[in-house]
C-alpha atoms as a PDB file:
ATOM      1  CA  UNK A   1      96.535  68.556  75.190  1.00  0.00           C
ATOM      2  CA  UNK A   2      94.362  66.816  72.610  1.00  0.00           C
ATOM      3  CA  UNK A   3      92.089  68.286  72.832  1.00  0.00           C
ATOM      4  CA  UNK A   4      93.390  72.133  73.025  1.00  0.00           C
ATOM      5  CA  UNK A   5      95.257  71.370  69.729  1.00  0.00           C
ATOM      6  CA  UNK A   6      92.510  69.586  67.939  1.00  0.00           C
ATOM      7  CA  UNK A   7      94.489  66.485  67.487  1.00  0.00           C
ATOM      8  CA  UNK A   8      92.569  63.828  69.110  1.00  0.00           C
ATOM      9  CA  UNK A   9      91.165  62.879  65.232  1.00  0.00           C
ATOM     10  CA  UNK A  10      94.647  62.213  64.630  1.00  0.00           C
ATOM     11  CA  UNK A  11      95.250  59.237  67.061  1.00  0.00           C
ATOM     12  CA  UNK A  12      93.564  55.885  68.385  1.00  0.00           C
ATOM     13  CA  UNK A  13      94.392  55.649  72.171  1.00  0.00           C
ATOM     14  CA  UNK A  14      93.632  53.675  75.138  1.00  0.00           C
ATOM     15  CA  UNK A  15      93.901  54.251  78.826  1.00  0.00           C
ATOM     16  CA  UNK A  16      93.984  52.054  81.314  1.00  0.00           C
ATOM     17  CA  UNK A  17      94.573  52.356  85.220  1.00  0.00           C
ATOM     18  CA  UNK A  18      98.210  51.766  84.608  1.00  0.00           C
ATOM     19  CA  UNK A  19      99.450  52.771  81.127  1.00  0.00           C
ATOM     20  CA  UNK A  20      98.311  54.535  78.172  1.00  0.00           C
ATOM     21  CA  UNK A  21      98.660  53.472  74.492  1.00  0.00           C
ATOM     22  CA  UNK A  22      98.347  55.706  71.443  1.00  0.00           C
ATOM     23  CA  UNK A  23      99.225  55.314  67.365  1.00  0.00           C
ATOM     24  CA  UNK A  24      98.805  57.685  64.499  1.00  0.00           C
ATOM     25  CA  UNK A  25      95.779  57.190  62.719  1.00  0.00           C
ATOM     26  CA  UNK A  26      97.283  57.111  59.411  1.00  0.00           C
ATOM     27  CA  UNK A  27      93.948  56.752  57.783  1.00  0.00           C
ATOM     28  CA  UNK A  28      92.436  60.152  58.973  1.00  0.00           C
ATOM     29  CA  UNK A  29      95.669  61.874  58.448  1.00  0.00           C
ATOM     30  CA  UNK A  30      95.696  61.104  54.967  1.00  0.00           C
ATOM     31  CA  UNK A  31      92.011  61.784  54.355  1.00  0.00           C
ATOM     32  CA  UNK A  32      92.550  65.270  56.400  1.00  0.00           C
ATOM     33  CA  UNK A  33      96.288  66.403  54.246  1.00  0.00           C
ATOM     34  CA  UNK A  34      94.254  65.729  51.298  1.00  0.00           C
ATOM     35  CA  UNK A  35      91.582  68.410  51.773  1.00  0.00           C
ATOM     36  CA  UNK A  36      94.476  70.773  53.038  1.00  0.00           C
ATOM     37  CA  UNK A  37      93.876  74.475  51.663  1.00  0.00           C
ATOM     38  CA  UNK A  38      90.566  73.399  50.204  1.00  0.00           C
ATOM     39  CA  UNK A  39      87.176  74.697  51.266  1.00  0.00           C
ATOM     40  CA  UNK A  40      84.112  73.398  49.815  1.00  0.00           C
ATOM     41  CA  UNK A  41      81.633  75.764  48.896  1.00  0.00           C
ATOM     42  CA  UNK A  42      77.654  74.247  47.939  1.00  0.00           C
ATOM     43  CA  UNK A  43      74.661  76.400  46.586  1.00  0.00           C
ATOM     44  CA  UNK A  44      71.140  74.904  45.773  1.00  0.00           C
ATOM     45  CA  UNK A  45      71.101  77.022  42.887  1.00  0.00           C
ATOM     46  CA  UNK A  46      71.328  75.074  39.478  1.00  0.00           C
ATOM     47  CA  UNK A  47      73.965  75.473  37.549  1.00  0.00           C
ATOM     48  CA  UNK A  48      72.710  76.710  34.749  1.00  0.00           C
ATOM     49  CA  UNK A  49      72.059  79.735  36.302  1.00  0.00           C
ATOM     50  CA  UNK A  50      74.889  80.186  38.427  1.00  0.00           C
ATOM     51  CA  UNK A  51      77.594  78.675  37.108  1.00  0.00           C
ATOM     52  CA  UNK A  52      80.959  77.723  39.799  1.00  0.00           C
ATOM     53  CA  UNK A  53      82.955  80.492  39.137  1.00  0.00           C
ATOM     54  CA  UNK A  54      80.106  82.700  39.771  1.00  0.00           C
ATOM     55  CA  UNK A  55      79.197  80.611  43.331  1.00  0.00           C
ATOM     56  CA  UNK A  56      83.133  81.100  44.203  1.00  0.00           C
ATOM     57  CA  UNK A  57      82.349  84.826  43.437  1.00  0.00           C
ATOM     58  CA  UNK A  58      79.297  85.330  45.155  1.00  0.00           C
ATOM     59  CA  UNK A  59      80.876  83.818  48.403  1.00  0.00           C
ATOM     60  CA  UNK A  60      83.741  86.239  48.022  1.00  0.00           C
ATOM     61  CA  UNK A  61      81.773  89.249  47.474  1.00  0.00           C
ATOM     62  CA  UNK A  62      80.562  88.555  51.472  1.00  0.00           C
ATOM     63  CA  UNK A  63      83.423  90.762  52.196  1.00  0.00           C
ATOM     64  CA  UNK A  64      82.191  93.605  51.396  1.00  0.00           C
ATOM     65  CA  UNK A  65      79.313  93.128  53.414  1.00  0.00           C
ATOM     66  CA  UNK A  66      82.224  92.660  55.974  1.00  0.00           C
ATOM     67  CA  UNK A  67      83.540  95.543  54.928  1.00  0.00           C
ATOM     68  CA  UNK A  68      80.759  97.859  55.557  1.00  0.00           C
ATOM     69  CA  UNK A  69      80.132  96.652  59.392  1.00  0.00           C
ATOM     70  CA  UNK A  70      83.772  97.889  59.453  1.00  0.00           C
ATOM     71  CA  UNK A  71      83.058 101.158  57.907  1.00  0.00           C
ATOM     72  CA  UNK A  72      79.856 101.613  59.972  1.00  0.00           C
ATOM     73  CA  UNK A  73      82.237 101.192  62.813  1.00  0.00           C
ATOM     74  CA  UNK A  74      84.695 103.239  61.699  1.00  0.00           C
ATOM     75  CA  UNK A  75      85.737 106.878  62.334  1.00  0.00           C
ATOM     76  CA  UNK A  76      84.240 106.934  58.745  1.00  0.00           C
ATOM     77  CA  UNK A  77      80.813 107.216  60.251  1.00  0.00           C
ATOM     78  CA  UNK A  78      81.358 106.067  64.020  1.00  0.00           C
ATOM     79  CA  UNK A  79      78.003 104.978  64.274  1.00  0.00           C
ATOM     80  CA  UNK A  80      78.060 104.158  68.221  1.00  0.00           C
ATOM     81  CA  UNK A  81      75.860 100.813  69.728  1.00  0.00           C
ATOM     82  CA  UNK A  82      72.623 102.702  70.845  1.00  0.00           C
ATOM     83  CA  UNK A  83      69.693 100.081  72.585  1.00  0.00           C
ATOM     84  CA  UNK A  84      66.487 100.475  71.965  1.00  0.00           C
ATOM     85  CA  UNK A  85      63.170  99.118  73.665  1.00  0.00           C
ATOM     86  CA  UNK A  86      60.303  99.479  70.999  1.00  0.00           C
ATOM     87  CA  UNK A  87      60.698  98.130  67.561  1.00  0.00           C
ATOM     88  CA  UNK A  88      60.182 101.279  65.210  1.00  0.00           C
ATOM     89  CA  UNK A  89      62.992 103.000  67.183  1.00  0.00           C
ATOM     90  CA  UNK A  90      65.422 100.005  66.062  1.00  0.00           C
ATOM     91  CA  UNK A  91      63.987  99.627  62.749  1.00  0.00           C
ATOM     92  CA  UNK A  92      64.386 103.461  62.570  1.00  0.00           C
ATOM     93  CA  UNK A  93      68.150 103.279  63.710  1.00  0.00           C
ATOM     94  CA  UNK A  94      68.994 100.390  61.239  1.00  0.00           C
ATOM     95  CA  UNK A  95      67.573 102.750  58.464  1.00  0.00           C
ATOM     96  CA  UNK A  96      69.810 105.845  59.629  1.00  0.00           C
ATOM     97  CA  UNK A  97      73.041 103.825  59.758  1.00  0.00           C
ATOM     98  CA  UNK A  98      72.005 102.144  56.283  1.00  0.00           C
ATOM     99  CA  UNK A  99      71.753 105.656  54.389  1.00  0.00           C
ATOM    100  CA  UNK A 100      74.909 106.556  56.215  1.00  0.00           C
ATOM    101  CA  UNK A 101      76.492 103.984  54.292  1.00  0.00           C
ATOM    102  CA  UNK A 102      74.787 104.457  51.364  1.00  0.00           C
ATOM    103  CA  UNK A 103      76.193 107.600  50.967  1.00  0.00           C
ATOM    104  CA  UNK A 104      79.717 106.393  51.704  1.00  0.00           C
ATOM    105  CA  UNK A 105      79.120 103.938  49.075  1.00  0.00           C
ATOM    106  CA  UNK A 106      78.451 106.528  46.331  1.00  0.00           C
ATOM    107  CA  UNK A 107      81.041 108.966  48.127  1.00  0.00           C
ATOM    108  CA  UNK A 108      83.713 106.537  47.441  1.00  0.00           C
ATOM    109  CA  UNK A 109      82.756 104.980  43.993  1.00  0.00           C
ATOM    110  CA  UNK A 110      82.861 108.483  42.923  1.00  0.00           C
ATOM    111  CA  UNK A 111      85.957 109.681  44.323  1.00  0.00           C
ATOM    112  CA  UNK A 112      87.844 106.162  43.150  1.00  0.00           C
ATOM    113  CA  UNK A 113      89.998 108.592  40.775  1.00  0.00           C
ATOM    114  CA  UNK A 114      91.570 110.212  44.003  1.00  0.00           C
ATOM    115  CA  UNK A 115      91.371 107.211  46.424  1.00  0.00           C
ATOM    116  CA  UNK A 116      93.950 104.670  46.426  1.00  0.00           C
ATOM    117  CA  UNK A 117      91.192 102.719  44.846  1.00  0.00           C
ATOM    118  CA  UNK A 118      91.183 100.736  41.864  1.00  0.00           C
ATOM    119  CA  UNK A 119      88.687 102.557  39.276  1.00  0.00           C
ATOM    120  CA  UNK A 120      88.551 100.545  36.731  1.00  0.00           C
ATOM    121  CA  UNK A 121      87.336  96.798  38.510  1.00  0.00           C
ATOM    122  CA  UNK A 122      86.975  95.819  35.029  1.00  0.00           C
ATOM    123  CA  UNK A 123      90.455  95.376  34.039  1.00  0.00           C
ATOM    124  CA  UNK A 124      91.310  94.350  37.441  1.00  0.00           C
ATOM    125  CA  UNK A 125      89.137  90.841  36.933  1.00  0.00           C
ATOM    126  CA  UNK A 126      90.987  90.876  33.456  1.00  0.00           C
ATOM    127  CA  UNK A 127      93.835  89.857  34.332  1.00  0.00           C
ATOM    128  CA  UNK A 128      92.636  87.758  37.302  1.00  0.00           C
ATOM    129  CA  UNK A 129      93.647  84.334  35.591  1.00  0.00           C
ATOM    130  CA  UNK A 130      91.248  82.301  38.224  1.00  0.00           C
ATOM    131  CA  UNK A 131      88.193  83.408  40.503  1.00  0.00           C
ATOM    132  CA  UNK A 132      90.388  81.531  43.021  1.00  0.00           C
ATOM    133  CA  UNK A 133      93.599  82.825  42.459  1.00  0.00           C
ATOM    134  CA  UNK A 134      94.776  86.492  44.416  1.00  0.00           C
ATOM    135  CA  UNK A 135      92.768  89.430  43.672  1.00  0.00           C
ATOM    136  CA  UNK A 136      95.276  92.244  41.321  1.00  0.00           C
ATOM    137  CA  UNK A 137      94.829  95.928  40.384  1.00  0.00           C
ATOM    138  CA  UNK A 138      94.295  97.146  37.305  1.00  0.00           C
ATOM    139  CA  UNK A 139      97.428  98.444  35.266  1.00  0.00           C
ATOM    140  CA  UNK A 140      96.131 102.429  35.467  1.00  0.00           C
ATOM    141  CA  UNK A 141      95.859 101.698  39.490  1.00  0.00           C
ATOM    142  CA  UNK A 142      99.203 100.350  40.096  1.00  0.00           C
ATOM    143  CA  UNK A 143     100.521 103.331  38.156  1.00  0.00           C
ATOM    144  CA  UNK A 144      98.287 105.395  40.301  1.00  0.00           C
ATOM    145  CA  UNK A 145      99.735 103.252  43.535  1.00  0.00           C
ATOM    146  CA  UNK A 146     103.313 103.522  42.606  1.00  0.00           C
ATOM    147  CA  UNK A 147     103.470 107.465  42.031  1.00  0.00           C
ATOM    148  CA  UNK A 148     101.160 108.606  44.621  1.00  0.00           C
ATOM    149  CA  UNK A 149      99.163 110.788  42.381  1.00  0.00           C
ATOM    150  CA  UNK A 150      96.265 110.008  40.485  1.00  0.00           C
ATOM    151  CA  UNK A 151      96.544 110.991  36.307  1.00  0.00           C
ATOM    152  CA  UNK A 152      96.103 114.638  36.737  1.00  0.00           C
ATOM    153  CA  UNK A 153      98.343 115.152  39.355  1.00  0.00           C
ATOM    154  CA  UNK A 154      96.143 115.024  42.538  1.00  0.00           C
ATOM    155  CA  UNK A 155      97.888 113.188  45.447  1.00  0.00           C
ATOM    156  CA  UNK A 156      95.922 110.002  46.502  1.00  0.00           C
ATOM    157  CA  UNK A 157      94.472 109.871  49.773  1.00  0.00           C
ATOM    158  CA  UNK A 158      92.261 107.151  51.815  1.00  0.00           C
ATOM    159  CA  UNK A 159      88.915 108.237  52.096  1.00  0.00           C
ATOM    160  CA  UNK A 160      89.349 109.264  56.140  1.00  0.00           C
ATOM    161  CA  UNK A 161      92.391 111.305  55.419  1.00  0.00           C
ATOM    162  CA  UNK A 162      90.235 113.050  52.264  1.00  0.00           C
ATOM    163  CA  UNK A 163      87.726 113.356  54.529  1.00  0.00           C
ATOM    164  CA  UNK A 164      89.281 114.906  56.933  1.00  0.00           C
ATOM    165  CA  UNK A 165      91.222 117.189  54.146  1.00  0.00           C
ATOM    166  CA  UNK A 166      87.721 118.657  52.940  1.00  0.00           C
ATOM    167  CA  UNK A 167      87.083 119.343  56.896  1.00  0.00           C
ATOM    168  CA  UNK A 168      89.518 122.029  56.812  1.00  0.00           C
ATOM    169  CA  UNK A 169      87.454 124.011  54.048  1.00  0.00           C
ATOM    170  CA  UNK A 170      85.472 126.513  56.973  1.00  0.00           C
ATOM    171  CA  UNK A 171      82.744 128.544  56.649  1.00  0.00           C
ATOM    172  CA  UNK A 172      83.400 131.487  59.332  1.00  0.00           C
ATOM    173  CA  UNK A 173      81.303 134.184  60.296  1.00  0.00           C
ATOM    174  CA  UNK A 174      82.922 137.877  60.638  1.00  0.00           C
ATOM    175  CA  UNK A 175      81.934 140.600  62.879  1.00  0.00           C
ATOM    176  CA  UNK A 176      82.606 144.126  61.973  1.00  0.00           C
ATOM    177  CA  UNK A 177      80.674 146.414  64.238  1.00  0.00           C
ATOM    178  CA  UNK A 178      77.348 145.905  63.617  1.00  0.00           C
ATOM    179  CA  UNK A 179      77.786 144.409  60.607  1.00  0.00           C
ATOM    180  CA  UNK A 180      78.065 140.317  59.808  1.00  0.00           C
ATOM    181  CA  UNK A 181      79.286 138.702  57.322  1.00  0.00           C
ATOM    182  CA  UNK A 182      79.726 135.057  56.750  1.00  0.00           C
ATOM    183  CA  UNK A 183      83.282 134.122  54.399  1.00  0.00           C
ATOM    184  CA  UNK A 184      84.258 130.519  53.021  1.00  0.00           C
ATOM    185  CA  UNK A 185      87.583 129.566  53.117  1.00  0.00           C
ATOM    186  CA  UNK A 186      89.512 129.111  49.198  1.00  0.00           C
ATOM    187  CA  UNK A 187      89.261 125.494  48.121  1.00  0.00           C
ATOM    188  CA  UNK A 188      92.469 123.883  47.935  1.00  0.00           C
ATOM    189  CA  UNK A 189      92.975 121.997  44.206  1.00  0.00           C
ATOM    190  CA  UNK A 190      92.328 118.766  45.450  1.00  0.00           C
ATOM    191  CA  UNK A 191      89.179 119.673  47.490  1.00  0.00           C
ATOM    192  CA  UNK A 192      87.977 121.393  43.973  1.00  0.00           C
ATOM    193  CA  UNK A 193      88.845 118.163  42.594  1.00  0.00           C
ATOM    194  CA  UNK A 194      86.528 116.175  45.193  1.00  0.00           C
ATOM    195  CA  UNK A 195      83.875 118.314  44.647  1.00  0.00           C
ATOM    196  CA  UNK A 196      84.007 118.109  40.518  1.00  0.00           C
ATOM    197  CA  UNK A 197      83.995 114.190  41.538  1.00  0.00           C
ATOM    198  CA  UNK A 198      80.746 114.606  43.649  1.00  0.00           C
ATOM    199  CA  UNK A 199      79.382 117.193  41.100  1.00  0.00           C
ATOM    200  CA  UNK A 200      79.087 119.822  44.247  1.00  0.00           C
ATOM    201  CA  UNK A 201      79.056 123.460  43.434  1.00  0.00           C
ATOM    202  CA  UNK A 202      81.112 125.356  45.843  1.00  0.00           C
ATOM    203  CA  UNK A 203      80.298 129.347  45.922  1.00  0.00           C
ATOM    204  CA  UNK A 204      83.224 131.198  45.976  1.00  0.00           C
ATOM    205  CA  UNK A 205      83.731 133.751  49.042  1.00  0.00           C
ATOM    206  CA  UNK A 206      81.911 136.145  50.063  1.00  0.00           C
ATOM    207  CA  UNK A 207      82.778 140.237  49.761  1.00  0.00           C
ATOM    208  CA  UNK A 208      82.200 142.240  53.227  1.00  0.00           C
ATOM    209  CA  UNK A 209      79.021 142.219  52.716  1.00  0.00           C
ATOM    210  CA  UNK A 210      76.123 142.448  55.591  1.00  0.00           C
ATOM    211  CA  UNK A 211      74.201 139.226  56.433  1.00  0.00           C
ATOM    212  CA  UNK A 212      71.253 141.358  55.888  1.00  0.00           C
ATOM    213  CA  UNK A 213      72.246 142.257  52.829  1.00  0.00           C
ATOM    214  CA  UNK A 214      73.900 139.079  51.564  1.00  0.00           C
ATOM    215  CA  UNK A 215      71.448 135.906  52.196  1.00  0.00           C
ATOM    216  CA  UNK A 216      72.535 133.748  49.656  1.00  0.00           C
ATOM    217  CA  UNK A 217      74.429 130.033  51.240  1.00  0.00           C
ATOM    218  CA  UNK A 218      77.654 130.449  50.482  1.00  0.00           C
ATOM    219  CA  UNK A 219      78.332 126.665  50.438  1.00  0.00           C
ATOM    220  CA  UNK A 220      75.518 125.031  48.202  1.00  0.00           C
ATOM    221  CA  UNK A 221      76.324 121.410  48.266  1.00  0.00           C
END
C-alpha cells in the first residue's frame, strides 16, 4: 500500500519476523509540504537574455505545441496513423500533416473575430498581473463571450462548427437536356464574413448557362 500511494518517503519502518514498526518521518514531510504547488523550472540560458518571466513563459507556450498534436488529431484535420517503411515516405508524411496545420494556424488567427477566440492577446497579457497567475481574456473578448456575437453581429462559432457551416456552401452541377450547367449555392452572411476574413473571393452564381459556354470556376478561392 506504500508503495501504490507513494507514501513510503513519508515513513521509517522496520519488519521483523514477528512485528512491524513504523513512524512519520516528520523531517521529509516538512521538506515535501514546503515545495507543495511549486514546480521548479531551470534553463541554461543566461539571464540576461531570457529573463524568469520569460523562462516561465516559454515553458507555458509548450501547450500549444500540445495543442496542435490535438488538432492534428482532431476532426479538424483527422490526420489518421499511416506506417511507413522507407524514410522519404515518413519525412514526406510529416511535411503533409505540418502544412495541414499550417494552414489551420493562419485559418484560425484570421478568423479570431468570429471564433470564440480572444483577438486581441495583447490586452489579454495586460491585465495578466503575473506570468504565473491564471491566463484572462481580453475585455472586447469577454464581451464577445458573453453575447455570443462578435462586434458586427456575426454569431461566434468554434472553428469545427464554422467549418462545418462553410461545408454547406455547394457547388452543384445541373442537367437540362443536353445542356450543363454548374450553380453555387448563396453565401450565408456569416460564410461572406469568413471569406472577407480569409480575403477569398467567392463568384456569385451562375445563370443557365452551358458548361461549354460558361468555363469560368465559379468558386475562385
Amino acid at each position: 500500500m506504500l508503495g501504490r500511494f507513494k507514501m513510503a518517503k513519508h515513513f521509517t519502518y522496520t519488519i521483523t519476523d514477528d512485528g512491524l514498526t513504523s513512524a512519520r518521518d516528520e523531517a521529509r514531510i516538512a521538506a515535501e509540504a514546503a515545495l507543495d504547488g511549486i514546480y521548479v523550472i531551470r534553463t541554461n540560458v543566461p539571464a540576461a537574455t531570457l529573463a524568469a518571466p520569460d523562462v516561465v513563459a516559454a515553458y507555458k507556450s509548450l501547450s500549444h505545441v500540445e495543442r496542435a498534436f490535438r488538432t492534428l488529431k482532431s476532426p479538424e484535420l483527422e490526420v489518421r496513423p499511416i506506417y511507413h517503411r522507407k524514410d522519404a515516405r515518413i519525412r514526406a508524411h510529416v511535411l503533409v500533416c505540418m502544412l495541414a496545420y499550417y494552414v489551420v494556424w493562419h485559418m484560425k488567427r484570421a478568423l479570431a473575430p468570429v471564433l470564440f477566440a480572444d483577438a486581441e492577446p495583447a490586452a489579454a497579457r495586460a491585465e495578466r498581473v503575473s506570468i504565473v497567475a491564471p491566463a484572462v481574456r481580453s475585455p472586447a473578448a469577454r464581451r464577445q463571450v458573453a453575447q455570443r456575437h462578435a462586434a458586427d453581429g456575426t454569431p461566434l462559432h468554434s472553428f469545427r462548427t464554422l467549418l462545418r457551416d462553410l461545408a454547406t456552401l455547394t457547388r452543384n452541377t445541373v442537367r437540362l437536356g443536353e445542356a450543363r450547367f454548374q450553380q453555387l449555392t448563396t453565401p450565408t452572411a456569416v460564410q461572406q464574413r469568413v471569406f472577407q476574413l480569409l480575403d477569398v473571393r467567392v463568384s456569385p452564381p451562375t445563370s443557365n448557362v452551358p458548361s461549354s459556354v460558361h468555363a469560368s470556376n465559379p468558386c475562385n478561392a
